[in-house]
N, C-alpha and C. Protein backbone atom coordinates (compact mmCIF):
# COMPACT_ATOMS: atom_id res chain seq x y z
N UNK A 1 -7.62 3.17 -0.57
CA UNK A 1 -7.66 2.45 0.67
C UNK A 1 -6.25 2.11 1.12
N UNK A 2 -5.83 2.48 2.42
CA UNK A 2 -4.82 1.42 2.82
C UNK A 2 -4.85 0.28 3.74
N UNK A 3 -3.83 -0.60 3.74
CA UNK A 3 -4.11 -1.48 4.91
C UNK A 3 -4.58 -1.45 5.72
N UNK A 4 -4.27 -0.44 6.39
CA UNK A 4 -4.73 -0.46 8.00
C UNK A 4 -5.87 0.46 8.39
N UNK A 5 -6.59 0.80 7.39
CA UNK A 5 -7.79 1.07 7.30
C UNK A 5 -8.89 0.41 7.70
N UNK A 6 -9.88 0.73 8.94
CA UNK A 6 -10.99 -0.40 9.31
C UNK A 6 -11.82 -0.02 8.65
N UNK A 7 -13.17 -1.11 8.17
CA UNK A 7 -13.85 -0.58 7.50
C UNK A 7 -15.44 -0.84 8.24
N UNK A 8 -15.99 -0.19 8.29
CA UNK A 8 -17.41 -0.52 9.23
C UNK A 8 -18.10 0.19 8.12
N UNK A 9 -19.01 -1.02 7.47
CA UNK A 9 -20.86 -0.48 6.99
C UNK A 9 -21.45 -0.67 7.37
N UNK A 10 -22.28 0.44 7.20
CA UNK A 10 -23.96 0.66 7.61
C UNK A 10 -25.12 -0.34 6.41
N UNK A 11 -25.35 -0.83 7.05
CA UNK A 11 -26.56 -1.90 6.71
C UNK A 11 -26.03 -2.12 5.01
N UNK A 12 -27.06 -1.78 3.90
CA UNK A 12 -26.92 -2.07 2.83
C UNK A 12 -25.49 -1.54 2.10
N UNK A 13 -24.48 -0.91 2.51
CA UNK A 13 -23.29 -0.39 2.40
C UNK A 13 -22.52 -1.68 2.34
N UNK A 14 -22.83 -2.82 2.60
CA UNK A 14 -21.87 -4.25 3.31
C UNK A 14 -22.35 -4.91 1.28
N UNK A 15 -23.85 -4.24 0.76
CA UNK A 15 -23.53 -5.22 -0.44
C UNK A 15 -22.65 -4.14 -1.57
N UNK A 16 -22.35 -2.80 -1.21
CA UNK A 16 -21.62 -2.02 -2.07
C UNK A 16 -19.82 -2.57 -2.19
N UNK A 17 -19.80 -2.62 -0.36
CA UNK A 17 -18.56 -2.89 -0.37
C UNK A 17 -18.06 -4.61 -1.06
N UNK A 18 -18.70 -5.35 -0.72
CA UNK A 18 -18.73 -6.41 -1.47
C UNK A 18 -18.48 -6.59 -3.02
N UNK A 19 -19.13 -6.05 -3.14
CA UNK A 19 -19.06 -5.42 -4.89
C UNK A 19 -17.83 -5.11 -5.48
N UNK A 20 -17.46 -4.86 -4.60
CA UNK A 20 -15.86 -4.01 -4.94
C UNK A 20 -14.86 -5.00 -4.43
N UNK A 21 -15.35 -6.13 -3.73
CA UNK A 21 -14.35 -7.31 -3.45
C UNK A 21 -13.77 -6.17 -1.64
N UNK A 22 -14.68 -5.32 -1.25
CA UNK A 22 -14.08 -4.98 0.11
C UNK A 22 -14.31 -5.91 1.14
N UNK A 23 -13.98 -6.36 2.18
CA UNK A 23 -14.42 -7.45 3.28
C UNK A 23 -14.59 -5.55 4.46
N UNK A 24 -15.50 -5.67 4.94
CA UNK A 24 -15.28 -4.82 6.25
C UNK A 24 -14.87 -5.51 7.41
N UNK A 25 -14.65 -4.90 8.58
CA UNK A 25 -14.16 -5.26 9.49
C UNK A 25 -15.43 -5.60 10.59
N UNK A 26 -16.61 -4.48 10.44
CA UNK A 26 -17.33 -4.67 10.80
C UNK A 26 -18.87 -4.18 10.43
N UNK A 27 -20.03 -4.78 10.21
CA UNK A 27 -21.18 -4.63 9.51
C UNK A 27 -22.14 -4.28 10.92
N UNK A 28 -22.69 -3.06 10.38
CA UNK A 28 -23.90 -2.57 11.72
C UNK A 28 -25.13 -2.06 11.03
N UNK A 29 -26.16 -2.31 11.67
CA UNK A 29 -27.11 -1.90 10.95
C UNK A 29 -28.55 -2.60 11.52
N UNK A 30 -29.94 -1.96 11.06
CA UNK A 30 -31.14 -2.78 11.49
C UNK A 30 -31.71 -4.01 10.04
N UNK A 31 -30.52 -3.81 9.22
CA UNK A 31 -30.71 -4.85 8.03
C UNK A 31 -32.40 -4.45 7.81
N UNK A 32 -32.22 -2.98 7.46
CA UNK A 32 -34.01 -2.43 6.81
C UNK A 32 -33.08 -2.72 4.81
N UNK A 33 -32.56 -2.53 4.78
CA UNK A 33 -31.79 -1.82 3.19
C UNK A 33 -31.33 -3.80 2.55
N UNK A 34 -30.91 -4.75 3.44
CA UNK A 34 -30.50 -6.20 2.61
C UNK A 34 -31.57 -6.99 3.67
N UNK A 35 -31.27 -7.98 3.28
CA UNK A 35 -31.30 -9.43 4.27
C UNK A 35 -29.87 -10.46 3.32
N UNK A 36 -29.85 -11.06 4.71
CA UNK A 36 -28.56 -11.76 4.59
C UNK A 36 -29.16 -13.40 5.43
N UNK A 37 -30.32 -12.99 5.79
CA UNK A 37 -30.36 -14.54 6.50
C UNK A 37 -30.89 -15.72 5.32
N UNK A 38 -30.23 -16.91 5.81
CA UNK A 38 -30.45 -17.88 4.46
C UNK A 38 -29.32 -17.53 3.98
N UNK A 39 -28.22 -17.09 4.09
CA UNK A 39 -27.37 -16.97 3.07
C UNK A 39 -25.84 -17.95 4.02
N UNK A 40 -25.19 -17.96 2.88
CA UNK A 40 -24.32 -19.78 3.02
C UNK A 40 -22.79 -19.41 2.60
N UNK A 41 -21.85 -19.67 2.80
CA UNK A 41 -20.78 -20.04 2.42
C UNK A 41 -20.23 -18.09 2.21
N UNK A 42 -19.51 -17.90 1.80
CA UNK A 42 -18.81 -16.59 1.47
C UNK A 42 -20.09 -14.94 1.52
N UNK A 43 -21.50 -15.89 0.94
CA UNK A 43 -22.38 -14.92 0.83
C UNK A 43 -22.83 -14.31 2.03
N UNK A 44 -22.42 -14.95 3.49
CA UNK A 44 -22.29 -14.57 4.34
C UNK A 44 -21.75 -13.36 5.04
N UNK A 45 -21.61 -12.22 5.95
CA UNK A 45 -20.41 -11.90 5.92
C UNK A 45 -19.98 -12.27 6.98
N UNK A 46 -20.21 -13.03 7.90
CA UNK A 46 -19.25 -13.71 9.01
C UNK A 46 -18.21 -14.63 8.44
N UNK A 47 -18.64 -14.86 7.41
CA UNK A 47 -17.83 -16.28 6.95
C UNK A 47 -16.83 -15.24 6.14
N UNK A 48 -16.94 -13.97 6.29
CA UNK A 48 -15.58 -13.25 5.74
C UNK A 48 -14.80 -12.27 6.71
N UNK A 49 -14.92 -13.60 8.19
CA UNK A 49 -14.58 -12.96 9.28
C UNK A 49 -15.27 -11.17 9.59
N UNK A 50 -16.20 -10.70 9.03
CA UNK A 50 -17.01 -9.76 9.49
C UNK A 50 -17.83 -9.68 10.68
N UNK A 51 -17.73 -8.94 11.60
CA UNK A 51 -18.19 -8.44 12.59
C UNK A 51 -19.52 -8.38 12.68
N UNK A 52 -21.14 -8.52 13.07
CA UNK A 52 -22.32 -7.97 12.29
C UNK A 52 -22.32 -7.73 14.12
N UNK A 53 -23.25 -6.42 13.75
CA UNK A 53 -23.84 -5.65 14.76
C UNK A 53 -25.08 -5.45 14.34
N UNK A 54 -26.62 -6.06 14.87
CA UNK A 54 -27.60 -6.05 14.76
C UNK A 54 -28.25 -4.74 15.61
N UNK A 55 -28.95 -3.79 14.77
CA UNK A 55 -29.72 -2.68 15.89
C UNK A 55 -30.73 -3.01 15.70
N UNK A 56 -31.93 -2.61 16.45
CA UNK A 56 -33.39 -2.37 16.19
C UNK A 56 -34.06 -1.30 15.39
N UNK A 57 -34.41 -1.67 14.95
CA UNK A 57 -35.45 -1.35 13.60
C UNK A 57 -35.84 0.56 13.99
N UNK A 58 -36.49 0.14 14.96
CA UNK A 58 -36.98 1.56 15.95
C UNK A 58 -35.63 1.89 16.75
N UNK A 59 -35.22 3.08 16.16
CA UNK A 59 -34.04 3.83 16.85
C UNK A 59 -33.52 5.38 16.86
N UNK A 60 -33.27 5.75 17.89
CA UNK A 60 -33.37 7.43 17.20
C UNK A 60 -31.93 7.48 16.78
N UNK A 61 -30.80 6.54 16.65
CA UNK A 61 -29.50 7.24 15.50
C UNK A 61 -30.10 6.49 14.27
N UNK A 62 -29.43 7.02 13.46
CA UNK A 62 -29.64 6.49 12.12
C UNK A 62 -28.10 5.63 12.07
N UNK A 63 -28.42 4.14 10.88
CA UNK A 63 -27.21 3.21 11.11
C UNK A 63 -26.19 4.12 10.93
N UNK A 64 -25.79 5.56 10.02
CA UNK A 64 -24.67 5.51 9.98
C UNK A 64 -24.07 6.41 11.29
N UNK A 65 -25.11 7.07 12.26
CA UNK A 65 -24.61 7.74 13.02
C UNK A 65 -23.99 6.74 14.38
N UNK A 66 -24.71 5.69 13.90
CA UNK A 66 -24.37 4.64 14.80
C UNK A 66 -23.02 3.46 14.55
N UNK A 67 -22.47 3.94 13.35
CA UNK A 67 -21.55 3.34 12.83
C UNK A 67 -20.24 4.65 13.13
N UNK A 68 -20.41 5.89 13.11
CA UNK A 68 -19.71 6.43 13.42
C UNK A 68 -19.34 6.44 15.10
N UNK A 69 -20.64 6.72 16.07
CA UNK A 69 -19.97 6.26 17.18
C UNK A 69 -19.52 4.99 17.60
N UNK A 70 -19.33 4.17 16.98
CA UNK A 70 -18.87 2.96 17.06
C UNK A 70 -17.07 3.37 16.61
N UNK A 71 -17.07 3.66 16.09
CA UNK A 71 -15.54 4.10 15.50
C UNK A 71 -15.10 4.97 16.42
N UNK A 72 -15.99 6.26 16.44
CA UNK A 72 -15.22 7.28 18.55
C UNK A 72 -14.65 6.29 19.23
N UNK A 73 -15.66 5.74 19.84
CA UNK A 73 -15.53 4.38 20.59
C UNK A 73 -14.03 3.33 20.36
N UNK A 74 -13.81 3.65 19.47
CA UNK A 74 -12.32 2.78 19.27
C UNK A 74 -11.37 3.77 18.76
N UNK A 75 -11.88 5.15 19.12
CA UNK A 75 -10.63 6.32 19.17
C UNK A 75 -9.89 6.65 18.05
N UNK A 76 -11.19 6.57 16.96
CA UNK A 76 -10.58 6.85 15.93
C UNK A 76 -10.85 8.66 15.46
N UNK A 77 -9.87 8.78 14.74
CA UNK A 77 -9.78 10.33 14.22
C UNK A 77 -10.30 10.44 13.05
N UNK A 78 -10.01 10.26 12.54
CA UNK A 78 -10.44 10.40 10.65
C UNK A 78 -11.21 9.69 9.85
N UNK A 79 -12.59 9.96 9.34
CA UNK A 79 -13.62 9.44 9.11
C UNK A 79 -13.91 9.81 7.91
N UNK A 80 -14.25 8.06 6.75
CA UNK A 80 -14.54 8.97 5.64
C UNK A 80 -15.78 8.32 4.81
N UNK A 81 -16.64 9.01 4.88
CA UNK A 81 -18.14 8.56 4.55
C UNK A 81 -18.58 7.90 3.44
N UNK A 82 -18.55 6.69 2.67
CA UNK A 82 -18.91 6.79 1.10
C UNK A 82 -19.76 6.01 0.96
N UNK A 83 -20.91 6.92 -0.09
CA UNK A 83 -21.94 6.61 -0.59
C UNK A 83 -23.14 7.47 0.47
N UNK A 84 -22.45 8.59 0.69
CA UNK A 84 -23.68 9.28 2.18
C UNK A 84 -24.64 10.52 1.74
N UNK A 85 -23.91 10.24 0.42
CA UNK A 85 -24.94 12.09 -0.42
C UNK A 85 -25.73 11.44 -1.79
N UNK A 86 -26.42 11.84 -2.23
CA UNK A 86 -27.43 11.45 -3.03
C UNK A 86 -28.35 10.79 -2.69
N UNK A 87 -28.95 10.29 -3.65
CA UNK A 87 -29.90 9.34 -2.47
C UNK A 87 -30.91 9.81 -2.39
N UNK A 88 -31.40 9.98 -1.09
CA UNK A 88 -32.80 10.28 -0.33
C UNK A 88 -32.06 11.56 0.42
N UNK A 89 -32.66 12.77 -0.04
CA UNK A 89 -32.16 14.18 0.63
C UNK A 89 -32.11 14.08 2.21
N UNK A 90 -33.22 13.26 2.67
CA UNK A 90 -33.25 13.34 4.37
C UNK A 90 -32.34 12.49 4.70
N UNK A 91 -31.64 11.22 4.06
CA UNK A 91 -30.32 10.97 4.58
C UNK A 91 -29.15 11.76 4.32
N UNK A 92 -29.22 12.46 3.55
CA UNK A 92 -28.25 13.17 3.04
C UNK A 92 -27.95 14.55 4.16
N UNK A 93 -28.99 15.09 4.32
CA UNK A 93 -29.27 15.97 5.62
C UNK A 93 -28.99 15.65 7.27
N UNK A 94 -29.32 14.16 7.08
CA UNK A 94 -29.04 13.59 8.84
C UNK A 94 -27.73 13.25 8.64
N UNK A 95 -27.29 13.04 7.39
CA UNK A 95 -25.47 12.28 7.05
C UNK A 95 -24.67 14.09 7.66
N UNK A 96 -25.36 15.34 7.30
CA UNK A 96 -24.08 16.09 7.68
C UNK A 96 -24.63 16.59 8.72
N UNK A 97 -25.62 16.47 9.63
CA UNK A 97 -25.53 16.72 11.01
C UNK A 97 -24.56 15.27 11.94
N UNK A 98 -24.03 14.20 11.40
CA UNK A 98 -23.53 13.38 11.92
C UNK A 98 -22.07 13.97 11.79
N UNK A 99 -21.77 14.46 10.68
CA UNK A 99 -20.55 15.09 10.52
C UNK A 99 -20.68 15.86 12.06
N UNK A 100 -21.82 17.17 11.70
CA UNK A 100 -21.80 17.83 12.75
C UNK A 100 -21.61 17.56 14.46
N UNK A 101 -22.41 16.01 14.69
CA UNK A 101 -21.96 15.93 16.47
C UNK A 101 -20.26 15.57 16.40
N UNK A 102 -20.20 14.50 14.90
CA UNK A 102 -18.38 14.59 15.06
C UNK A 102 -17.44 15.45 15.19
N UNK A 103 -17.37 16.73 14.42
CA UNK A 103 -16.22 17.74 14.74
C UNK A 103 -16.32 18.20 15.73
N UNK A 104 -17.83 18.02 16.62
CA UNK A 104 -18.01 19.11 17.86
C UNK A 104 -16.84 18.04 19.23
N UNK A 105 -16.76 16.72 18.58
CA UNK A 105 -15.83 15.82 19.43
C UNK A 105 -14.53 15.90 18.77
N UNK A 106 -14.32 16.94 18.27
CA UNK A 106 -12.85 17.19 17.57
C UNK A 106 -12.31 16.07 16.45
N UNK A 107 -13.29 15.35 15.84
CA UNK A 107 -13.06 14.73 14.66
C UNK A 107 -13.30 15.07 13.29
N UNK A 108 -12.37 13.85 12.38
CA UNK A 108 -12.46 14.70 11.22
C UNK A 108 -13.33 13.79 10.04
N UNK A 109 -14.42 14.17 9.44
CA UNK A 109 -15.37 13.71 8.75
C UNK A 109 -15.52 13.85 7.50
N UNK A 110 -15.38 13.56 6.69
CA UNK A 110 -15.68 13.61 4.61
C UNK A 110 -16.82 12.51 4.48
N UNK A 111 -17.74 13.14 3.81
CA UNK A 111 -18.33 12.47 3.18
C UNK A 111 -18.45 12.43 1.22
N UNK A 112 -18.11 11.17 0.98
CA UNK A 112 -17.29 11.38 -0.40
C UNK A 112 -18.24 10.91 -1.27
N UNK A 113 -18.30 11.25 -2.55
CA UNK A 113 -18.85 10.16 -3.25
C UNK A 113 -18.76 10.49 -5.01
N UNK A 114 -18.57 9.77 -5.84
CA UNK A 114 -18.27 9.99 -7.34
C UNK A 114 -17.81 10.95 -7.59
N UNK A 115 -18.40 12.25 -7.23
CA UNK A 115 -18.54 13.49 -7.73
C UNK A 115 -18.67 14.62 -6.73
N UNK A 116 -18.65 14.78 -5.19
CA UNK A 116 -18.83 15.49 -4.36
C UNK A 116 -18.53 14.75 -2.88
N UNK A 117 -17.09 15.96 -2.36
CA UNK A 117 -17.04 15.69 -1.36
C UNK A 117 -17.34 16.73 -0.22
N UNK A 118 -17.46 16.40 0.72
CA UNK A 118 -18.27 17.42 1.98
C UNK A 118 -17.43 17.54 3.68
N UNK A 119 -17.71 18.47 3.84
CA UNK A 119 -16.90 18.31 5.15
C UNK A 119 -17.66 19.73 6.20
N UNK A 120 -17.47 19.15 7.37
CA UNK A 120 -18.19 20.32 8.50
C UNK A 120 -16.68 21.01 9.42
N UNK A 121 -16.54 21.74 9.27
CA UNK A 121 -14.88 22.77 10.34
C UNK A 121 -16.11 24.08 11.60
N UNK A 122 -15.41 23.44 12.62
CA UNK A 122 -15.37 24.39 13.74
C UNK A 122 -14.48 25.54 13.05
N UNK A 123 -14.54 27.07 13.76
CA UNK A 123 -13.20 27.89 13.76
C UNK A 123 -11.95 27.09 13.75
N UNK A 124 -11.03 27.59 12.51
CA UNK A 124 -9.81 27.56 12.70
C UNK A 124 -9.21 27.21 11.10
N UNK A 125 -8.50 26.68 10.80
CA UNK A 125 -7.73 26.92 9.69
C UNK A 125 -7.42 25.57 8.35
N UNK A 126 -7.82 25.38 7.69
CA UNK A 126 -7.86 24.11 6.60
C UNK A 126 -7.08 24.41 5.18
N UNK A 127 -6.37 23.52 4.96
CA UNK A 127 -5.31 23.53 3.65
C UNK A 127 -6.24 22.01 2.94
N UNK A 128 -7.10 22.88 1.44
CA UNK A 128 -7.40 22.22 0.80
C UNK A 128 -6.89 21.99 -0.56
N UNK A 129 -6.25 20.34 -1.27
CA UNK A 129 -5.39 20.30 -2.02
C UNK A 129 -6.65 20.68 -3.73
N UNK A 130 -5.92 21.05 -4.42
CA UNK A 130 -6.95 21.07 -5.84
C UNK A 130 -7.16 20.15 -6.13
N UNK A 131 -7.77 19.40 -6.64
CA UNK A 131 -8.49 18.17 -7.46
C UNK A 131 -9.35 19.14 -8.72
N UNK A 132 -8.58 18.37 -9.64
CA UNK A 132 -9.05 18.50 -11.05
C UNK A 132 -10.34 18.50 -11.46
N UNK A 133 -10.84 19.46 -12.14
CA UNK A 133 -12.22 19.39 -12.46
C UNK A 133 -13.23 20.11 -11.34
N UNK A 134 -12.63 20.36 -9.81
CA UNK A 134 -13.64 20.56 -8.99
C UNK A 134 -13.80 21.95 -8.53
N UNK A 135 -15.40 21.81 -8.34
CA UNK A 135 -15.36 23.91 -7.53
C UNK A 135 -15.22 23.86 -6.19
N UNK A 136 -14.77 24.49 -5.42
CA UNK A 136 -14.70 24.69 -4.00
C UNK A 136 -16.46 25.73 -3.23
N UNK A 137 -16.80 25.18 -2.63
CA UNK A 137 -17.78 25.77 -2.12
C UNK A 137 -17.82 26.03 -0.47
N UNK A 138 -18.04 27.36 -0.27
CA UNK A 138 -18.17 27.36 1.65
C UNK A 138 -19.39 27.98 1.66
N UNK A 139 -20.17 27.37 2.58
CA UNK A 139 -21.21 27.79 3.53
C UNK A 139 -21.24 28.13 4.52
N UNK A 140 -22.59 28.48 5.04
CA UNK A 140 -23.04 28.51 6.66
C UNK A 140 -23.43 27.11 6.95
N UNK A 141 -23.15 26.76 8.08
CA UNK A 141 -23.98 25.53 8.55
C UNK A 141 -24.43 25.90 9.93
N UNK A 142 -25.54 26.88 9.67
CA UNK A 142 -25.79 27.48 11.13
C UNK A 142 -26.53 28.79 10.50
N UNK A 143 -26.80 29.74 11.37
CA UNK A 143 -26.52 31.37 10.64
C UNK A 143 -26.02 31.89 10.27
N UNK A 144 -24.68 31.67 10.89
CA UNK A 144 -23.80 32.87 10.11
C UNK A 144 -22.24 32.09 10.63
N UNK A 145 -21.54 32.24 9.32
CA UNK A 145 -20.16 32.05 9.93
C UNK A 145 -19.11 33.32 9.86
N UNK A 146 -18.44 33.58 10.73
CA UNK A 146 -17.37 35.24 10.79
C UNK A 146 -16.11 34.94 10.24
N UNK A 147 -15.83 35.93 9.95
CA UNK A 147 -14.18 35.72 9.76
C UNK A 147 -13.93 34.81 8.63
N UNK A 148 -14.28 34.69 7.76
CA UNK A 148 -14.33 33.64 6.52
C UNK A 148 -13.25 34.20 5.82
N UNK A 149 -12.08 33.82 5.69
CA UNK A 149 -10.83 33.84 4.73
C UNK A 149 -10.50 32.60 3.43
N UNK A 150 -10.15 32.81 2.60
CA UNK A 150 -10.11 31.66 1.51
C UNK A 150 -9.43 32.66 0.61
N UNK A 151 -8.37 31.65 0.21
CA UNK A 151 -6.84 32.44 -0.99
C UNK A 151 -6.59 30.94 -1.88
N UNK A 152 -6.00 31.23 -2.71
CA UNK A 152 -5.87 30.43 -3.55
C UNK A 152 -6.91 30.21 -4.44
N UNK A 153 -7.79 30.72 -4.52
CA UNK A 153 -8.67 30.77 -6.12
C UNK A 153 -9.68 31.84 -6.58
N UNK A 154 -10.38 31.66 -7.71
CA UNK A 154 -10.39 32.79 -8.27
C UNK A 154 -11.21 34.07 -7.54
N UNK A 155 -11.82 33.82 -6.19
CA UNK A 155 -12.69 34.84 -5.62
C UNK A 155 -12.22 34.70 -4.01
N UNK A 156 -11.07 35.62 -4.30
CA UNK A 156 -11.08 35.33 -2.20
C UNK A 156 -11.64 35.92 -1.49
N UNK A 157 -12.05 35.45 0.22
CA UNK A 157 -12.10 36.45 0.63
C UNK A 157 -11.69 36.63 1.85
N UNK A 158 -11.92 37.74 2.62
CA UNK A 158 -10.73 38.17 3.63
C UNK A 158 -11.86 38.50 4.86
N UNK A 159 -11.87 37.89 6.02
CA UNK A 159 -12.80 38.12 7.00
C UNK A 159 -14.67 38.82 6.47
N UNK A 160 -15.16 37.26 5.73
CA UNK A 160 -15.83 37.76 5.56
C UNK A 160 -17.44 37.50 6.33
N UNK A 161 -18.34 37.57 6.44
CA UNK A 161 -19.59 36.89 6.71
C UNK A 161 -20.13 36.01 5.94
N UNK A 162 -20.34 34.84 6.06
CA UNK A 162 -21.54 33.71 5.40
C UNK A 162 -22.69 33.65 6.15
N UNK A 163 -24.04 33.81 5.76
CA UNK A 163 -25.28 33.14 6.54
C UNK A 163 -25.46 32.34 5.55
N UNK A 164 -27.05 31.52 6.69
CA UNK A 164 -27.61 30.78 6.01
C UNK A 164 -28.78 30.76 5.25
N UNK A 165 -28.36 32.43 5.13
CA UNK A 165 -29.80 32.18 3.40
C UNK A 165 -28.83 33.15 2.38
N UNK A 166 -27.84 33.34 2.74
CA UNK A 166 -27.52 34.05 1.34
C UNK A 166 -25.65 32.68 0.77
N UNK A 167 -26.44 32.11 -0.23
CA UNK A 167 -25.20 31.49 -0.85
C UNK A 167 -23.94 32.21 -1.65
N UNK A 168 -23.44 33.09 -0.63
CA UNK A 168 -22.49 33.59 -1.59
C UNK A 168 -21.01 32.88 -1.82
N UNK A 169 -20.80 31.89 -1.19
CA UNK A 169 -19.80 31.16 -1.45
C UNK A 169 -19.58 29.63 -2.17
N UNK A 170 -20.61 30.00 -3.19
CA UNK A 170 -20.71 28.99 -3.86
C UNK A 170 -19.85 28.73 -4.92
N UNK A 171 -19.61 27.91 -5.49
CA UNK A 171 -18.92 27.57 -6.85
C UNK A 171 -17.31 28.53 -7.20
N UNK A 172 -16.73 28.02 -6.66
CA UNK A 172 -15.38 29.18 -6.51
C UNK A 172 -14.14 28.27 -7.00
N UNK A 173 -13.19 28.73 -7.77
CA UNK A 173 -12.76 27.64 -8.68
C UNK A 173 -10.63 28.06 -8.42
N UNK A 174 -10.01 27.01 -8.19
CA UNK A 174 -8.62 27.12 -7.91
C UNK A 174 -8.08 27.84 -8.57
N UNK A 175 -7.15 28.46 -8.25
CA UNK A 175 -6.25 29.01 -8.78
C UNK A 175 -4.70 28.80 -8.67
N UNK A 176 -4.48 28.28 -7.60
CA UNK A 176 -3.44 27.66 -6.82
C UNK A 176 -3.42 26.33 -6.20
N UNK A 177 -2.24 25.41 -6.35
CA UNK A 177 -2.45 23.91 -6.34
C UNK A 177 -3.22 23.59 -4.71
N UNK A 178 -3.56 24.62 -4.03
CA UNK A 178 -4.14 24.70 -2.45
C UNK A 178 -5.18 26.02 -2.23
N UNK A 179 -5.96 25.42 -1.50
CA UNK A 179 -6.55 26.70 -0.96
C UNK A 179 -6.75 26.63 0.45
N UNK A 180 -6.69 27.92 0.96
CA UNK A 180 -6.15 28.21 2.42
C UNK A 180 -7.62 28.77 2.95
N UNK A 181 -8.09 28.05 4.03
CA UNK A 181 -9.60 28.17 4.54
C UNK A 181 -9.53 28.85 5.73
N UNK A 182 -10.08 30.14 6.41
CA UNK A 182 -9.92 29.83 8.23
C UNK A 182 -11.51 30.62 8.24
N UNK A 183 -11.91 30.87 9.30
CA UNK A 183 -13.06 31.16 9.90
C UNK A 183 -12.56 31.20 11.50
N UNK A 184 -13.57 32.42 11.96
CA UNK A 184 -13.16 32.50 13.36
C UNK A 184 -14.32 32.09 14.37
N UNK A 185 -15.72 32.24 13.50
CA UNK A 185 -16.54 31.63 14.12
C UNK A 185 -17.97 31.30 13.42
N UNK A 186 -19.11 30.34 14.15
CA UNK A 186 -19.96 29.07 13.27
C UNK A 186 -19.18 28.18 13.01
N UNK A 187 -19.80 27.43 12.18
CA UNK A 187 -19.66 25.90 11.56
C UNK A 187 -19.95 26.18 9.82
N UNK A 188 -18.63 26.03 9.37
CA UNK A 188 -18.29 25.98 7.68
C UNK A 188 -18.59 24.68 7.47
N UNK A 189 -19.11 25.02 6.00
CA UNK A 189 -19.46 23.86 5.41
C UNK A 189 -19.03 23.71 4.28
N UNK A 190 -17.72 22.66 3.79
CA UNK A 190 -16.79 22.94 2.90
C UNK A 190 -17.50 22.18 1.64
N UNK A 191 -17.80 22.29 0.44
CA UNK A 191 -18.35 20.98 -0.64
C UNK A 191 -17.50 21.36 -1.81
N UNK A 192 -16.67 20.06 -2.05
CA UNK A 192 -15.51 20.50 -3.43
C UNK A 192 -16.90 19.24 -4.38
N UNK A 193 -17.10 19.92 -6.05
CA UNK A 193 -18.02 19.49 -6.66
C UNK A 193 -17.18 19.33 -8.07
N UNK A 194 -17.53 18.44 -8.69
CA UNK A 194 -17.56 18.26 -9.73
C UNK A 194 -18.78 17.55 -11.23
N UNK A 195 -18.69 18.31 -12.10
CA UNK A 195 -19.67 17.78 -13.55
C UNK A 195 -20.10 16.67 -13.33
């Protein structure tokens, strides 16, 4: 984390960050995942100068897609998701179509967590650093992505095709302290994994 990092959770995300002694900046959510009312002194989170944004229960974003446009909204670029994979597969599924309306607004999205991080790229070109222990994986996130290039580890490849029923770019392992990503067209779907 650095300073100047804002931090906005989605509903039950406000008792993770807590946990960790985080204060957010701002708490949104239909409070389906905690309740916080009845609660007094610090257990609060207003009383830790926190923001709360109440939604309704019945809504077609889900809190965190609604926590991300809340952040557009204050013109932010770089977005980084934690605690958005595992879980319940259908959040996990609506978490990377949220990625997805974000890059289509030219933002940049990770969703991180213990052991797996994730990311959605329009066409064009990504320098990913190695992290120890992890496999590099590219997909389709769509039908088919063109032009698929990737150097720096042990299986490259050079303008190639990805769809979305054949996983051939799975589990692909560094070779070089970077690996060099481009695609010319679809939506890649980057997942660095680890044990």
């Amino acid at each position: 984390m650095n300073d100047d990092d804002f931090i906005i959770c989605a509903d039950g995300g406000y008792l993770h960050a807590k946990a960790e002694g985080i204060i957010p900046d701002v708490l949104i959510g239909d409070f389906d995942s905690m309740d916080f009312k009845g609660a007094t002194g610090l257990s609060h989170p207003e009383n830790n100068g926190c923001e709360i944004i109440q939604l309704a229960a019945e809504k077609d974003d889900t809190d965190t897609m609604v926590c991300l446009k809340y952040g557009i909204d204050r013109k932010f670029e770089n977005f980084f998701i934690l605690g958005g994979l595992g879980g319940r597969l259908d959040h996990t599924i609506a978490n990377l179509q949220t990625i997805s309306y974000a890059i289509d607004l030219g933002k940049n999205v990770w969703i991180i967590d213990g052991k797996n991080r994730v990311t959605l790229r329009n066409p064009g070109m990504l320098t990913i650093e190695k992290l120890s222990e992890y496999k590099l994986s590219l997909f389709s996130y769509g039908e088919c992505c063109a032009g698929v290039c990737i150097q720096g580890v042990k299986y490259p490849l050079k303008d190639c095709l990805l769809t979305h029923s054949f996983p051939l770019g799975v589990s692909n392992e560094f070779i070089e302290s970077k690996a060099e990503i481009s695609h010319s067209s679809g939506k890649l779907c980057i997942v660095l994994s680890k044990d």
